[in-house]
Protein backbone atom coordinates (compact mmCIF):
# COMPACT_ATOMS: atom_id res chain seq x y z
CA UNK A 1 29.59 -8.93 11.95
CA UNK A 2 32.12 -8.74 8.96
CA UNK A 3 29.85 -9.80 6.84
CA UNK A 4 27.42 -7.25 7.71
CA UNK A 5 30.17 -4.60 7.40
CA UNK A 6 30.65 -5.90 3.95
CA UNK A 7 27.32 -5.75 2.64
CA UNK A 8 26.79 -2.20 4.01
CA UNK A 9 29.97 -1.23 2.37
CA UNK A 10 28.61 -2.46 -1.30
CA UNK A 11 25.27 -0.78 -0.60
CA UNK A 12 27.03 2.46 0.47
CA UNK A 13 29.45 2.45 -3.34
CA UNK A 14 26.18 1.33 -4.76
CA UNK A 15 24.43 4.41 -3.59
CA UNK A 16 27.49 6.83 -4.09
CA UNK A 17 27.61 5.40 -7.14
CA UNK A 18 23.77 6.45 -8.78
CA UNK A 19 23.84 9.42 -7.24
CA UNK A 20 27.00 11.04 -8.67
CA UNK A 21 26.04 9.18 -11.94
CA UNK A 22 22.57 8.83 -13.47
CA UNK A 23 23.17 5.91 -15.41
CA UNK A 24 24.54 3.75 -12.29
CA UNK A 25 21.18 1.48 -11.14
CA UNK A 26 20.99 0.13 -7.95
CA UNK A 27 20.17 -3.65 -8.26
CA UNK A 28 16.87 -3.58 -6.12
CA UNK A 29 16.63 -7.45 -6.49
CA UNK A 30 20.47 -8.54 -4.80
CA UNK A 31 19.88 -5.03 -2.40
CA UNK A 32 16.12 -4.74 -1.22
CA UNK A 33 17.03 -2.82 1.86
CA UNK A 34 18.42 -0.13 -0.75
CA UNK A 35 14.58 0.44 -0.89
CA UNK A 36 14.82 2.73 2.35
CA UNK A 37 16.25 5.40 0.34
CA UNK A 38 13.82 5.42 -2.43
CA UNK A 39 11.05 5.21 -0.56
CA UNK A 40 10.47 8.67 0.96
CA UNK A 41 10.44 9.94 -2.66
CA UNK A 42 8.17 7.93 -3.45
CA UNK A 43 5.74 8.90 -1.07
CA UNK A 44 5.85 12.12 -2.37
CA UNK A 45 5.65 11.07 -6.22
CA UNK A 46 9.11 12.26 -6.94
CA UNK A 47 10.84 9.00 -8.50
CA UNK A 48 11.96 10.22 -11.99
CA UNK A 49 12.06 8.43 -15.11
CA UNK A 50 15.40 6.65 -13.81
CA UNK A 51 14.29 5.49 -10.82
CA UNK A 52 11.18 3.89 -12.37
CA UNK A 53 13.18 1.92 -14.55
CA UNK A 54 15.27 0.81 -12.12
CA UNK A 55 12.87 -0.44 -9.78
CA UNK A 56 10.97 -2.13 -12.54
CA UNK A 57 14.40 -3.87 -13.00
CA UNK A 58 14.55 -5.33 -9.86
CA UNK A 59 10.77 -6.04 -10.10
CA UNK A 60 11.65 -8.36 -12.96
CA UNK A 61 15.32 -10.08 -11.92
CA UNK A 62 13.51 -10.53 -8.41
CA UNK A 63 13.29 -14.16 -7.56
CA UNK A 64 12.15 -14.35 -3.93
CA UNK A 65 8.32 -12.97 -3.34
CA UNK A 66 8.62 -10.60 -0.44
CA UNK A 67 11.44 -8.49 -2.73
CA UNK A 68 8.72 -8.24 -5.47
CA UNK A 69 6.52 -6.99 -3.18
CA UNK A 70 8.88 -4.69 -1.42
CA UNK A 71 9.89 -3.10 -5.10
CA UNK A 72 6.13 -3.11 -6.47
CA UNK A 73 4.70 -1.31 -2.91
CA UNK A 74 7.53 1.59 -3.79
CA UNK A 75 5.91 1.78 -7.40
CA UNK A 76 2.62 2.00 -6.67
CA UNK A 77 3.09 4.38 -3.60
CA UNK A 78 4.26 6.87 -5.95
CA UNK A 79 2.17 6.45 -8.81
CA UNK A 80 -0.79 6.97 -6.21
CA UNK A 81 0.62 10.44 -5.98
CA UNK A 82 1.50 11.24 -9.75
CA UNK A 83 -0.82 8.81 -12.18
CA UNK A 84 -4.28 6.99 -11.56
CA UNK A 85 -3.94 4.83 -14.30
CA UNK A 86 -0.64 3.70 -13.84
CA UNK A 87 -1.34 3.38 -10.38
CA UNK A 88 -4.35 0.81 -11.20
CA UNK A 89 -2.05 -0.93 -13.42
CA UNK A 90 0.55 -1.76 -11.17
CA UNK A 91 -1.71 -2.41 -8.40
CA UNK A 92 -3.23 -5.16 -10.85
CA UNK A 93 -0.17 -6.36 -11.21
CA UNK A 94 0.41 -6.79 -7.60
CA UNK A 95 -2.42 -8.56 -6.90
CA UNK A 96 -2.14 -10.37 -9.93
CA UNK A 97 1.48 -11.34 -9.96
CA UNK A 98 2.70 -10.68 -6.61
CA UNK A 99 0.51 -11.26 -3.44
CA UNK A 100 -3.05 -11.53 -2.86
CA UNK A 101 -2.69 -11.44 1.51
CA UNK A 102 -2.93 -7.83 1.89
CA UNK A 103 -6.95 -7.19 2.41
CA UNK A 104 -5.68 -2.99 1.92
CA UNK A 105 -5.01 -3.24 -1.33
CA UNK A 106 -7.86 -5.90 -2.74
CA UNK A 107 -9.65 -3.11 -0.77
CA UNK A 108 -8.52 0.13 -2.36
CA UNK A 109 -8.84 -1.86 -5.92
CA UNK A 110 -11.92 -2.78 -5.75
CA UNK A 111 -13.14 0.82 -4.42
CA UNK A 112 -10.80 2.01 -7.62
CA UNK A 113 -13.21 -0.16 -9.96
CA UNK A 114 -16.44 0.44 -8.85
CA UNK A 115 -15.92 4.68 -8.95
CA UNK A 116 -14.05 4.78 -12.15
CA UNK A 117 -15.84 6.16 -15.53
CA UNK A 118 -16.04 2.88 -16.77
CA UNK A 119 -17.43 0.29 -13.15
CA UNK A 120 -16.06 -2.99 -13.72
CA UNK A 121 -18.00 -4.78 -11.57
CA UNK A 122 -17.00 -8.30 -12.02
CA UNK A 123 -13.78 -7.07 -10.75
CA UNK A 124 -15.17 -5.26 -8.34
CA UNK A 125 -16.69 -8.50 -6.78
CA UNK A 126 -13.77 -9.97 -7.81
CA UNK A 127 -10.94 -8.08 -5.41
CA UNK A 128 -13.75 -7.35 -2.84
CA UNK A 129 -13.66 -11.21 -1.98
CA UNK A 130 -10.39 -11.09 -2.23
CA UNK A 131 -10.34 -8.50 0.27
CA UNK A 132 -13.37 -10.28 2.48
CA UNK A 133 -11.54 -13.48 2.71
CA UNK A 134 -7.85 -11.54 4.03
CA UNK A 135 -9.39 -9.22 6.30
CA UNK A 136 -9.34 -10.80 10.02
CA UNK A 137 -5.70 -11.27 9.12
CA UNK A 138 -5.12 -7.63 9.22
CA UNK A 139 -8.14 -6.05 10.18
CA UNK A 140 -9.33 -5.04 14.03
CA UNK A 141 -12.20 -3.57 16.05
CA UNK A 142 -13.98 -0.44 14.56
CA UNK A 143 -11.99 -0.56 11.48
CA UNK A 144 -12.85 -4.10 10.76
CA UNK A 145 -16.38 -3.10 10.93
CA UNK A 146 -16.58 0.00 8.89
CA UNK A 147 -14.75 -1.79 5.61
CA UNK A 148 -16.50 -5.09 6.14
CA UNK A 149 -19.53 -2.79 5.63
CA UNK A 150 -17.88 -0.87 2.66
CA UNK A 151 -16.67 -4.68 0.97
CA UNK A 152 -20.24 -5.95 1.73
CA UNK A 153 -21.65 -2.82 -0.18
CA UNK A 154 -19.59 -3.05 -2.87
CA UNK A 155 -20.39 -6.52 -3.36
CA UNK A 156 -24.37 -5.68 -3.61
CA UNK A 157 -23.90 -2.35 -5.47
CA UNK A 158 -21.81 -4.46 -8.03
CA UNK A 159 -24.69 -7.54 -8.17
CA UNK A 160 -27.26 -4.96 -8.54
CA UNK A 161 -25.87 -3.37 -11.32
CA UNK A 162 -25.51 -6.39 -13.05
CA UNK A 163 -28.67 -7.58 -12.71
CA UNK A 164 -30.33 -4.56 -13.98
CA UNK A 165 -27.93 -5.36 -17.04
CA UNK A 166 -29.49 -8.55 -17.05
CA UNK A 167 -32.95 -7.67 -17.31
CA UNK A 168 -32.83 -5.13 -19.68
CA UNK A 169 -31.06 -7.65 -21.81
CA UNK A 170 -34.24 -9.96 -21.04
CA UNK A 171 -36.71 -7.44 -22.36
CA UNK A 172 -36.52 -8.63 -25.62
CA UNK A 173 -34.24 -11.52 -25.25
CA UNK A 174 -34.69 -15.42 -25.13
CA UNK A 175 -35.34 -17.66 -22.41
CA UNK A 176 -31.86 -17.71 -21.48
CA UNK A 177 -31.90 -14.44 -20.85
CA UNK A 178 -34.66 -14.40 -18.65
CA UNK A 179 -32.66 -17.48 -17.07
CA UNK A 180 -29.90 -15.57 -16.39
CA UNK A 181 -31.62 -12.46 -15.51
CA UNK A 182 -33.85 -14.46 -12.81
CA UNK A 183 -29.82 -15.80 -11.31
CA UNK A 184 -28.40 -12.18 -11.26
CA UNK A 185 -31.49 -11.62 -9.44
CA UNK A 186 -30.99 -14.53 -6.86
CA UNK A 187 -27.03 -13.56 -6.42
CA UNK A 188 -28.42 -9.81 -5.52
CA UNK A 189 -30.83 -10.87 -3.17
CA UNK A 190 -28.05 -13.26 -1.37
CA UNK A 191 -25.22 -10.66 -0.90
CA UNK A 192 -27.97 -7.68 -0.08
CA UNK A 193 -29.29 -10.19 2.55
CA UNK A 194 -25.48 -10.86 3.83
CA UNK A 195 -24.75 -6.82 4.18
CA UNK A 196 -28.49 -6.31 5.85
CA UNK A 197 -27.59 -9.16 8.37
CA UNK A 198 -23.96 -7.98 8.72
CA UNK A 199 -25.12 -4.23 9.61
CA UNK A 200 -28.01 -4.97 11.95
CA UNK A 201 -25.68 -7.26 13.71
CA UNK A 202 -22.84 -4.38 13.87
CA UNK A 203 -25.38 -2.03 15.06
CA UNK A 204 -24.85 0.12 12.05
CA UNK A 205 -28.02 2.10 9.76
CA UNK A 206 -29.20 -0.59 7.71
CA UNK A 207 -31.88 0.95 5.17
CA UNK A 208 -29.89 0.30 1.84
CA UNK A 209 -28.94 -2.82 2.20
CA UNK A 210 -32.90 -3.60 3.59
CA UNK A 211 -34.90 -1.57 0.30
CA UNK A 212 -32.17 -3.43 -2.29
CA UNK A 213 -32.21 -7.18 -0.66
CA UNK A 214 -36.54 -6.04 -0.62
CA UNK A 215 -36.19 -5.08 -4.65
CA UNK A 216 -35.07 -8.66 -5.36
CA UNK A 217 -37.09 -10.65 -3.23
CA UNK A 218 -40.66 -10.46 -0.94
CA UNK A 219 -39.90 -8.76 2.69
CA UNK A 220 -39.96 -11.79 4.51
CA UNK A 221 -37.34 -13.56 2.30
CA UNK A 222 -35.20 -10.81 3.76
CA UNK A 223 -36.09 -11.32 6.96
CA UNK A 224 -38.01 -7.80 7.28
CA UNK A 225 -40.94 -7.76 9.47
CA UNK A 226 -43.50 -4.73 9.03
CA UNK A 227 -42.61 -1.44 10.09
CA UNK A 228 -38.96 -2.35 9.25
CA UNK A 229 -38.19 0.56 7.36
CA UNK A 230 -38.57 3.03 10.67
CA UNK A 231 -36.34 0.51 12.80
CA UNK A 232 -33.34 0.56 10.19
CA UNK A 233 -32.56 4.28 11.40
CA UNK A 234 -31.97 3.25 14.81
């Protein structure tokens, strides 16, 4: 108990202490519950320049895992609000650095890559698996469906896309490029064929996933029997 009293003491002068001087910095790495005050401005995108540096701070001097991923979470919440690109950056870095458990964020990265200017769709199948492989961990009922659908779809948009790089890079090109233009092909047919199954099994429309996995491979291969493009409506 007096050690408790202690502590909150130290956080209390801590606090005092930034906000009646800009220059004081809370040391987010020896005081992660400190977080709770930072966090609702945050939310908003209102950390200043200060704050930013601070938390970055205690990002670095950090040592256990869960307080890096406390102080990144509070970055990236509010540059969701204020900057794209910064947010993708730090969000990177989470993954990257930080944690890969959380299927969310694999999730909202991996949406990030595919709609940007510039797809970057190796990434994109990248953080999708990531996401795929997390998601019964945190993941339930209707909302396990619908972005098991969405990673699945991603997955095949992202194949496709690089297969059609592929062959047009065949056109003229050598027998390895026809090679690898003939695998891109194979890889497209095989995650196409895992969001058809996945979404006739769910009970959900299936039509895209049917005409893509049908591009890549002869009807039957995908399991399609005639008529098959009236059924994937219902």
């Amino acid at each position: 108990m007096r050690v408790a009293l202690v502590l909150g003491s130290l956080l209390a002068s801590t606090l005092v202490g930034h906000a009646a001087d800009d220059e004081e910095c809370i040391d987010y790495a020896e005081h992660p519950a400190a977080l709770k005050h930072v966090e609702p401005k945050a939310l908003s995108g209102q950390l200043s320049t200060d704050d930013i540096q601070c938390l970055e701070d205690g990002y670095r001097r950090a040592e256990r895992q869960t307080d890096k991923s406390k102080i990144s979470r509070v970055l990236i919440a509010n540059a969701m609000v204020t900057d794209t690109d910064q947010w993708a950056s730090l969000i990177r870095r989470h993954l990257d650095e930080v944690e890969q458990s959380d299927p969310d964020v694999s999730y909202l990265y991996a949406n990030h890559l595919f709609n940007r200017d510039d797809p970057d769709y190796a990434g994109v199948i990248r953080y999708a698996d990531l996401a795929w492989e997390r998601r019964a961990e945190r993941w339930t009922g209707r909302t396990f469906v619908i972005r098991s659908h969405h990673l699945l779809r991603l997955r095949t948009l992202a194949r496709l896309k690089i297969w059609e790089a592929a062959e047009q890079a065949a056109v003229n090109g050598s027998a390895d490029d026809r090679d690898l233009a003939d695998k891109r092909r194979l890889e497209t047919q095989t995650a196409a064929r895992e969001w058809l199954d996945f979404d006739r099994a769910s009970e959900l429309p299936w039509i895209e996933p049917a005409q893509i996995c049908a591009s890549t491979a002869s009807e039957q291969a995908c399991g399609l029997r005639p008529g098959w493009r009236d059924q994937a409506y219902r």
